[in-house]
Every structure is written in structure tokens, then in C-alpha cells.
C-alpha atoms as a PDB file:
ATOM      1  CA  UNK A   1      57.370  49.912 -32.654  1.00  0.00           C
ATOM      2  CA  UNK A   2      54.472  50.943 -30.008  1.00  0.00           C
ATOM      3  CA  UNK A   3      52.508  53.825 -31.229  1.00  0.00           C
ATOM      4  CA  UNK A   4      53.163  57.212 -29.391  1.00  0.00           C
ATOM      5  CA  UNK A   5      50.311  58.194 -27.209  1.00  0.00           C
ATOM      6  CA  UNK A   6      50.692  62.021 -25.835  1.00  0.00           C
ATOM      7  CA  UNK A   7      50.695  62.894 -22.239  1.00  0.00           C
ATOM      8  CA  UNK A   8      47.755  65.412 -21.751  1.00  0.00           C
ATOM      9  CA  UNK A   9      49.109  67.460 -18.870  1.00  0.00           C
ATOM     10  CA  UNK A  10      51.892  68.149 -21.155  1.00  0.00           C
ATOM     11  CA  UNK A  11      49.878  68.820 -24.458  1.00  0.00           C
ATOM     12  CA  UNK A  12      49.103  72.635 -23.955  1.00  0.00           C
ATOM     13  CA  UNK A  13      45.588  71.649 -23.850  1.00  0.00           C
ATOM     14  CA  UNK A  14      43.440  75.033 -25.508  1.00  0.00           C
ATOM     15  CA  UNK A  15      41.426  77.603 -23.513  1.00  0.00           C
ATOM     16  CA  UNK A  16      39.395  80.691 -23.662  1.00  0.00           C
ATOM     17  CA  UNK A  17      42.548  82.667 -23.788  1.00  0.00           C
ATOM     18  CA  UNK A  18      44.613  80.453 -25.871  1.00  0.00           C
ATOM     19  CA  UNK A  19      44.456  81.046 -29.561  1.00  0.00           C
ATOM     20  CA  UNK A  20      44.364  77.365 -31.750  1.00  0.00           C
ATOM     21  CA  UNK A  21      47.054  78.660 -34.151  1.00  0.00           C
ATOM     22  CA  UNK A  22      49.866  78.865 -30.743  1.00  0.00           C
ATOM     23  CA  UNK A  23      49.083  75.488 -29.177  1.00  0.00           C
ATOM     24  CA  UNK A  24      52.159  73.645 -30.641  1.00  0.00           C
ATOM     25  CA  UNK A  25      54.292  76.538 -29.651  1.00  0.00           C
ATOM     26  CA  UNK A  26      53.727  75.525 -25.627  1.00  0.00           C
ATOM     27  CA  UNK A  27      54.676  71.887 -25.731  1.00  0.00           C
ATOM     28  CA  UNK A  28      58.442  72.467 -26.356  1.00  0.00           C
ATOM     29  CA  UNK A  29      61.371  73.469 -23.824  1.00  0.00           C
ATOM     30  CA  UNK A  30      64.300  75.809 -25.480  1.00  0.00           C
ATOM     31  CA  UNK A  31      66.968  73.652 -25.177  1.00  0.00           C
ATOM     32  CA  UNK A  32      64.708  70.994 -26.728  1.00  0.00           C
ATOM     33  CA  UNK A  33      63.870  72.751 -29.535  1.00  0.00           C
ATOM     34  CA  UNK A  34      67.635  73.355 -30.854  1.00  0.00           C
ATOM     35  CA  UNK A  35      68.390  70.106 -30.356  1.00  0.00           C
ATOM     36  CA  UNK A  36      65.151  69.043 -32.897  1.00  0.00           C
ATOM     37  CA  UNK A  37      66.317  71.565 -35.302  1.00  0.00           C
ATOM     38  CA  UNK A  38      69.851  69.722 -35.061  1.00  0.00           C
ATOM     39  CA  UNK A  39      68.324  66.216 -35.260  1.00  0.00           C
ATOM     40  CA  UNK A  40      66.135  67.788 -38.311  1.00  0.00           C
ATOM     41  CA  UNK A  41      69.047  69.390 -39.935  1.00  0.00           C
ATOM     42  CA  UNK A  42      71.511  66.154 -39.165  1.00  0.00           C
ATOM     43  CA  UNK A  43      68.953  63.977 -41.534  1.00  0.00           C
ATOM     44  CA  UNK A  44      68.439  66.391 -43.809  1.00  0.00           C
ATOM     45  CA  UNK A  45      72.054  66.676 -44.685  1.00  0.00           C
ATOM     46  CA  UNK A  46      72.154  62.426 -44.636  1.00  0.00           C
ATOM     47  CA  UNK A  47      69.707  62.841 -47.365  1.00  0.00           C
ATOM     48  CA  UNK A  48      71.495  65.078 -49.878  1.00  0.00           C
ATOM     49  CA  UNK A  49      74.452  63.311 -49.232  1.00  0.00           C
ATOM     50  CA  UNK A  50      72.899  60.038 -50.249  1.00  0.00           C
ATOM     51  CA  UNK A  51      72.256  62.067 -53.348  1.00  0.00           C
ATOM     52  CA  UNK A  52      75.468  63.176 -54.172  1.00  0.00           C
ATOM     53  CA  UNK A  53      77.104  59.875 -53.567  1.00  0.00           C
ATOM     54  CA  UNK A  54      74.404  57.671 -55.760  1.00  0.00           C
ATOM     55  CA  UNK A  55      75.659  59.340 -58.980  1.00  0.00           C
ATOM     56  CA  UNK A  56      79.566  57.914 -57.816  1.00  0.00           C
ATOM     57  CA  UNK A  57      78.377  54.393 -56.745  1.00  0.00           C
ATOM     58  CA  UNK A  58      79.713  51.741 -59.089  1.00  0.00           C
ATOM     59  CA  UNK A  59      77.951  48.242 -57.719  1.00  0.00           C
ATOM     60  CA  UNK A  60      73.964  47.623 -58.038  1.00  0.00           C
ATOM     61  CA  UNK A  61      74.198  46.010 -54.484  1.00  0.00           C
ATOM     62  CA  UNK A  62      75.655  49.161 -52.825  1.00  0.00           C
ATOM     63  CA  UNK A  63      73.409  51.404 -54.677  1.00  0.00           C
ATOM     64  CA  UNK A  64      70.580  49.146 -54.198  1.00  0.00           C
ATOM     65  CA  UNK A  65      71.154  49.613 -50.293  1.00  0.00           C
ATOM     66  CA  UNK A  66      71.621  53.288 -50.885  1.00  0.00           C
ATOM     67  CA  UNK A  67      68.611  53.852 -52.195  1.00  0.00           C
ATOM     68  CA  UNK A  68      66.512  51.668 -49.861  1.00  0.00           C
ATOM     69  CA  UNK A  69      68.351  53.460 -46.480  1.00  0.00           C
ATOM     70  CA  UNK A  70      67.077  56.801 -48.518  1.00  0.00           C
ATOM     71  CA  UNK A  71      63.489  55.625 -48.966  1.00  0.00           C
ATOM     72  CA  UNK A  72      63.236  54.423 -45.327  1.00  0.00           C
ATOM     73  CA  UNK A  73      65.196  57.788 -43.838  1.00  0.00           C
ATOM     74  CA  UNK A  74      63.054  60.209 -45.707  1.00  0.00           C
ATOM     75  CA  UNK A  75      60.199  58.401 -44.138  1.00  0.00           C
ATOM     76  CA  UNK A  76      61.834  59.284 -40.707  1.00  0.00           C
ATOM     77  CA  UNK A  77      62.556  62.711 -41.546  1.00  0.00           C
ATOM     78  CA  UNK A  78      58.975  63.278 -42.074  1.00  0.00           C
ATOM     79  CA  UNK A  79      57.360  61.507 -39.139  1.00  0.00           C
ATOM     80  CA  UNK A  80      59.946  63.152 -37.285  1.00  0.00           C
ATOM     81  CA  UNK A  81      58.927  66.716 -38.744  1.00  0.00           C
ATOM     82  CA  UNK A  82      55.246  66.293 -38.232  1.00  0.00           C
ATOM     83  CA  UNK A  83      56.091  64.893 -34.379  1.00  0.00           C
ATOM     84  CA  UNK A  84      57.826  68.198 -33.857  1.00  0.00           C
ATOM     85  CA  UNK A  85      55.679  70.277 -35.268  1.00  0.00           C
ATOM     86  CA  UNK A  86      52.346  68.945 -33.614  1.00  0.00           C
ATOM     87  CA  UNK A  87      53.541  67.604 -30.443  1.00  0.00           C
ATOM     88  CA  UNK A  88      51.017  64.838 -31.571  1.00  0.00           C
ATOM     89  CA  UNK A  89      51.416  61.035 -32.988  1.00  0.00           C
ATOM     90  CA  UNK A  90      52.452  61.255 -36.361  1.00  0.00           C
ATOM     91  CA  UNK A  91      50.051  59.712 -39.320  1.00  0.00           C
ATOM     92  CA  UNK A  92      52.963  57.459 -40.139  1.00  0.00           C
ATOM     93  CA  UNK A  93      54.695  55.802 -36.775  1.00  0.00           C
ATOM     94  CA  UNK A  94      58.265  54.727 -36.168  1.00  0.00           C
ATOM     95  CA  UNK A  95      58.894  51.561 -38.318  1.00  0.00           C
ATOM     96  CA  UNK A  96      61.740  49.448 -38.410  1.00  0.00           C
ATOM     97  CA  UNK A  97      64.147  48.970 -40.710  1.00  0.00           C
ATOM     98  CA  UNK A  98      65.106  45.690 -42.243  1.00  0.00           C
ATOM     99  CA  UNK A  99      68.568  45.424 -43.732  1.00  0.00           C
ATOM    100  CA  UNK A 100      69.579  43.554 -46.987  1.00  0.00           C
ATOM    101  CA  UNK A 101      73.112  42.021 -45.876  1.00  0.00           C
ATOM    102  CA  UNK A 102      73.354  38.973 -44.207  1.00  0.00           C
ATOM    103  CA  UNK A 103      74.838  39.448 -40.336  1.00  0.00           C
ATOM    104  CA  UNK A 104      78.015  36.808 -41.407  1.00  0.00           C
ATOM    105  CA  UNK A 105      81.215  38.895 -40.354  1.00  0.00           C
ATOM    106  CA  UNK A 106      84.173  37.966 -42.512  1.00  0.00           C
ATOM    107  CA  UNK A 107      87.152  37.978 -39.692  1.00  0.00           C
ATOM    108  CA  UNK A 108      90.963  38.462 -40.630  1.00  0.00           C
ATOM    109  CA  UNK A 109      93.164  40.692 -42.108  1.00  0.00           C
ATOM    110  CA  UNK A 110      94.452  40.668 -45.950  1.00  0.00           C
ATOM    111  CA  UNK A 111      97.010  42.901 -47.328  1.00  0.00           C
ATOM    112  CA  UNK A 112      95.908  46.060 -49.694  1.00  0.00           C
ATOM    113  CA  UNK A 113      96.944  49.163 -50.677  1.00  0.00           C
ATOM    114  CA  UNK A 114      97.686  52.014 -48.251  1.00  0.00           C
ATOM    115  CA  UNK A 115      94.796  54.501 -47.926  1.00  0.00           C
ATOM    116  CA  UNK A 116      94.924  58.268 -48.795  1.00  0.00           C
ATOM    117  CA  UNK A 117      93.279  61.169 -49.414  1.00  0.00           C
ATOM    118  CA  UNK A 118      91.466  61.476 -53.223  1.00  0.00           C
ATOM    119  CA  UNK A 119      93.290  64.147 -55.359  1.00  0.00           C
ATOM    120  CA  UNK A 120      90.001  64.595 -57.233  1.00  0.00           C
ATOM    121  CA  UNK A 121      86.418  63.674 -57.513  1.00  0.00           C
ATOM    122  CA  UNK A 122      87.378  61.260 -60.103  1.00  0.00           C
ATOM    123  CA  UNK A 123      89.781  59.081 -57.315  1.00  0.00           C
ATOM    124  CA  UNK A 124      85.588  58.579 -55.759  1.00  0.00           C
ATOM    125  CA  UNK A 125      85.296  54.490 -54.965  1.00  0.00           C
ATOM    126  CA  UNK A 126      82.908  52.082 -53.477  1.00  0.00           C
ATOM    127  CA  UNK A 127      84.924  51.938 -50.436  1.00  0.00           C
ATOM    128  CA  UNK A 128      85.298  55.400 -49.919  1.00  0.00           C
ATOM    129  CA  UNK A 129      81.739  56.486 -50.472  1.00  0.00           C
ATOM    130  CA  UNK A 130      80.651  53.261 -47.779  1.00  0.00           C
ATOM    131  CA  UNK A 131      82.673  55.173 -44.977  1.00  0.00           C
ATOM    132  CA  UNK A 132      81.295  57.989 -45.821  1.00  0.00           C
ATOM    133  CA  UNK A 133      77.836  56.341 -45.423  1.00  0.00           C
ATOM    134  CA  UNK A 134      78.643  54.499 -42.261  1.00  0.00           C
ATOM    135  CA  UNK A 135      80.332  58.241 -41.084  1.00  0.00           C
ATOM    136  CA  UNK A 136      76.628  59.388 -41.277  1.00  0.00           C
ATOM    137  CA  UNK A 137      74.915  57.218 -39.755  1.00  0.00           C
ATOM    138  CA  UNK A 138      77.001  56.685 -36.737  1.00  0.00           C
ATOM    139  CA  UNK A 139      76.890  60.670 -36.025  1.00  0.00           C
ATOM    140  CA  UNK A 140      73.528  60.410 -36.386  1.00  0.00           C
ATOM    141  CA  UNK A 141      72.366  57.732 -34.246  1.00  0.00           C
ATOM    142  CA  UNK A 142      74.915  59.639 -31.080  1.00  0.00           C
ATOM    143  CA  UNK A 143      73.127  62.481 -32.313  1.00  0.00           C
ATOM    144  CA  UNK A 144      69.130  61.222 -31.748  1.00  0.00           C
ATOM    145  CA  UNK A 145      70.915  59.308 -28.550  1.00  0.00           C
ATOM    146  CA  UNK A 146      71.751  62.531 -27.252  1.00  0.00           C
ATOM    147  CA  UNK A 147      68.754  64.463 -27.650  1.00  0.00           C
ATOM    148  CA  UNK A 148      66.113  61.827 -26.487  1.00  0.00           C
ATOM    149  CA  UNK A 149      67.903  62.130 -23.111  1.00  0.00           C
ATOM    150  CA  UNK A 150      66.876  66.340 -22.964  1.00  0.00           C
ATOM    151  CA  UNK A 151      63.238  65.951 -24.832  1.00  0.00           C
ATOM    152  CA  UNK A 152      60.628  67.386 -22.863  1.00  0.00           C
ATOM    153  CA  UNK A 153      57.978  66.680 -25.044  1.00  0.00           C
ATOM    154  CA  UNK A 154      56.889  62.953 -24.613  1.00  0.00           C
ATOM    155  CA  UNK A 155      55.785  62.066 -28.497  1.00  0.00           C
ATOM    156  CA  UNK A 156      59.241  63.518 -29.694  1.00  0.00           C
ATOM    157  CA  UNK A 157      61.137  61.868 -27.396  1.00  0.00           C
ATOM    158  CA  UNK A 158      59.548  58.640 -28.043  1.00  0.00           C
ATOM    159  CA  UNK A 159      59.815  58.736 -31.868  1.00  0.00           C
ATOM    160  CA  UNK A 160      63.215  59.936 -31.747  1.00  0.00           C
ATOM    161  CA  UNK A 161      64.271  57.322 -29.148  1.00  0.00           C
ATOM    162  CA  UNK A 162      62.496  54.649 -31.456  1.00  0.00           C
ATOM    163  CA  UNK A 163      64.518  56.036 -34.278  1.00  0.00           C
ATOM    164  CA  UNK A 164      67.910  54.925 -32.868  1.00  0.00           C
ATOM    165  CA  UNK A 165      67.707  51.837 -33.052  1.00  0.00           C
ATOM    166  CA  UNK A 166      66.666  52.073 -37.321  1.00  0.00           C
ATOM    167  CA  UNK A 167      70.020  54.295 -37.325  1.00  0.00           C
ATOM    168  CA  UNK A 168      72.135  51.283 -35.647  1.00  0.00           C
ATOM    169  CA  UNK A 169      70.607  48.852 -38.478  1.00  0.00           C
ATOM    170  CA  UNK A 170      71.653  51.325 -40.929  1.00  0.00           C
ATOM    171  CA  UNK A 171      75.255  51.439 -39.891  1.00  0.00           C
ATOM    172  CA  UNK A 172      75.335  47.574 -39.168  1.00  0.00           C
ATOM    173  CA  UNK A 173      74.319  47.256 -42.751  1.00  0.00           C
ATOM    174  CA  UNK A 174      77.226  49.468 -43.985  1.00  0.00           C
ATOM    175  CA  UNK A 175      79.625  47.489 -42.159  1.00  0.00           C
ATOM    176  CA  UNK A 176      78.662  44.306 -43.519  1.00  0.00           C
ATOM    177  CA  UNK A 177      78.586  45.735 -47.233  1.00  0.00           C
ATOM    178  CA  UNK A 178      81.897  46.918 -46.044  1.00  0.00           C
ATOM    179  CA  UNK A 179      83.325  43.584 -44.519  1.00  0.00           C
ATOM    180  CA  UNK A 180      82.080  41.328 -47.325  1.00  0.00           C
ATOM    181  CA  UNK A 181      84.329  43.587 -49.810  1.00  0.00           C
ATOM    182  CA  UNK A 182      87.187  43.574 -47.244  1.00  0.00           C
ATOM    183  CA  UNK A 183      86.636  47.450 -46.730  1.00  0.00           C
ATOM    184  CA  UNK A 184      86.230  47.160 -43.078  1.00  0.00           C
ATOM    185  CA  UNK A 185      88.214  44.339 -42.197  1.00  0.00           C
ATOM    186  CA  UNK A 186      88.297  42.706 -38.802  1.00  0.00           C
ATOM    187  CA  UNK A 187      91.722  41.680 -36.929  1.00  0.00           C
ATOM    188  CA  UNK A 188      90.830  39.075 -33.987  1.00  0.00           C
ATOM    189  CA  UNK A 189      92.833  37.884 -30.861  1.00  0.00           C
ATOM    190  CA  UNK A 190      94.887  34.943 -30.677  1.00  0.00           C
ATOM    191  CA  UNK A 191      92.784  31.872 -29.505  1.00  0.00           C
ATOM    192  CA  UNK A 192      94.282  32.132 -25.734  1.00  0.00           C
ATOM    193  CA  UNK A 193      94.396  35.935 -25.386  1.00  0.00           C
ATOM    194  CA  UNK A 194      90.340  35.632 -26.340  1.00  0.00           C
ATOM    195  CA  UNK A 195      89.621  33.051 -23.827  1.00  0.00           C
ATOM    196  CA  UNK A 196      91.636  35.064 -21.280  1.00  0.00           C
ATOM    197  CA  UNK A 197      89.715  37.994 -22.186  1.00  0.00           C
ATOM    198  CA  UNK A 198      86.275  36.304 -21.882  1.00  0.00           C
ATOM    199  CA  UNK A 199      86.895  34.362 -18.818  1.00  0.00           C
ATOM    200  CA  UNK A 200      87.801  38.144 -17.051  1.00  0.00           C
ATOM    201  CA  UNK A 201      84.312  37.806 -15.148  1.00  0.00           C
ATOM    202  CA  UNK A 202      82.776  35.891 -12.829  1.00  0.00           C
ATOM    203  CA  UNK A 203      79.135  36.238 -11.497  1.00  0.00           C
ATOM    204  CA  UNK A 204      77.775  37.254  -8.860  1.00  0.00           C
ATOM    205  CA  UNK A 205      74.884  35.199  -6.590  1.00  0.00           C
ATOM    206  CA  UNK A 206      71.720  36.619  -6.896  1.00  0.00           C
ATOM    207  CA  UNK A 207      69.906  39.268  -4.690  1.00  0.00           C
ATOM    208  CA  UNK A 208      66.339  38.846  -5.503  1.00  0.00           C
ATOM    209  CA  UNK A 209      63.763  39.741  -8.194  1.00  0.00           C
ATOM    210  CA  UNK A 210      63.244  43.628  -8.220  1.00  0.00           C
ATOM    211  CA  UNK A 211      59.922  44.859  -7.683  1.00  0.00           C
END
């Protein structure tokens, strides 16, 4: 990921009037700042969610990938906190994520049981506590979406634009944890009606290379 620089006519840049200590006050917009306290707040709740489900999880693998999305997220949380709080590029930039699962998607449909609602903490599963993950994560990266479009702030918007990407790993990593274990299982088109479907288009000739 590039490395945030700051726009100076946007910083707030000190003067003889200015005290130090209100400088990061002056580089936010109102509606920008809500929307950073409900970016904050969104990962904050991932977080102790994470920790609640960890002491249900059952398989090494899926608490293996628990734990590393946790790591990697708190990381976030905090580059995103000093971002919003300085208005300046964080000591530790936007990284990038890199998943365990392999990307192979398992297609088809098997017969299981039908789904319902727990009747007690004790009814907790693998598969239940994976959509609950991949509920998260989702929200999440619509959230960040969402409020890079209204940042005013340049670094902010940059590190939370950079972050959505990271979130769509996450989730794609769910999914696969998910389809491997036929938790998320994947119904396909007949051969014909998928051809059909992808042959829909045609192109258009070109108009020229935009300047």
C-alpha cells in the first residue's frame, strides 16, 4: 500500500494565534467525524466479538484464522486511531492482509440438516460462529466503503479507503473456510443457462485512448 502523504492546505498548518494543542481539531468536517467514530466503534466491536467467539471455536484451522484476522485488525484499528487523531501518516501504514485458505471454491449442493435458531449458548458451532465472522466483516467493509466517499481529511480517507480492500480478504477467507466445510455451499447454473448468461454481451469498437 502507498504511504499517505498529507495535503498541506488542508493540514491546519499553526500560527501566532493558533494554540499547538487545537491543530488536529481543524482538519476534520462534522459529518466526517461521526462517521470515524462509527468506523472506530464498527472495529472495535469486530474485536470483542472475535473474543467471545474464540472461547466457542472447536477446529485449530478456524481458530488459527481467528486469531490471525484479530492480530492483523487490531493493527488497523490502531493506525486507523492515530490517522484520526493526528490528521498525519500513521507510524505503522496500511498493510495488506494475506489469507490462509486456498482460493479453490467447492461448487454444488449436498443435503444437510435444516438451519435454526440456537436454544442456548451450548447449540454454538463452527458453522454458526463463521457467519457470524463473515456477518462482520461484510458490514464492515460497506461501512469503511461508505465513509471514504464523505472524508474530508485526505490521510483518513486514504487509510480507510486502503483498508477495504484487507476487509474483502477477510470475508473471502471466511467464505472459503466456509465452502471447504460445506457451510456456504454454492448452487451453479446448468451448463447452457451459463453460457447463455455469459454470452449476454457483446463489445463495443473502441473510441480512443483517454487522455
Amino acid at each position: 500500500m502507498q504511504q499517505q502523504r498529507p495535503n498541506q492546505q488542508n493540514q491546519g498548518m499553526p500560527n501566532a494565534q493558533q494554540p499547538m494543542q487545537n491543530i488536529t481539531n481543524t482538519n476534520h468536517g462534522g459529518h466526517e467525524l461521526f462517521d470515524a467514530h462509527e468506523v472506530i466503534a464498527g472495529i472495535i466491536n469486530l474485536l470483542d466479538h472475535y473474543q467471545m467467539y474464540e472461547q466457542h471455536v472447536q477446529d485449530p484451522e478456524l481458530k488459527s484464522i481467528l486469531q490471525h484476522q484479530s492480530q492483523f485488525v487490531t493493527t488497523m484499528y490502531n493506525t486507523i486511531v492515530q490517522s484520526f487523531q493526528t490528521g498525519q501518516d500513521p507510524s505503522v501504514p496500511t498493510g495488506q492482509y494475506t489469507m490462509q485458505q486456498s482460493n479453490e471454491v467447492v461448487y454444488g449442493l449436498k443435503p444437510g440438516q435444516p438451519k435454526k435458531p440456537n436454544q442456548s449458548v451450548n447449540d454454538l458451532s463452527d458453522k454458526g460462529l463463521t457467519a457470524y465472522m463473515l456477518g462482520h466483516t461484510k458490514a464492515l467493509a460497506s461501512l469503511f466503503t461508505m465513509t471514504a466517499l464523505e472524508m474530508t481529511n485526505p490521510i483518513l480517507r486514504r487509510v480507510v479507503s486502503d483498508s477495504v480492500p484487507n476487509l474483502i480478504e477477510l470475508s473471502y477467507e471466511i467464505f472459503l473456510y466456509q465452502n471447504k466445510h460445506s457451510y456456504y455451499q454454492v448452487p451453479q447454473l446448468s451448463q447452457q443457462d451459463m453460457q447463455l448468461m455469459l454470452q449476454s454481451y457483446a463489445p463495443v469498437p473502441s473510441q480512443g485512448t483517454l487522455q
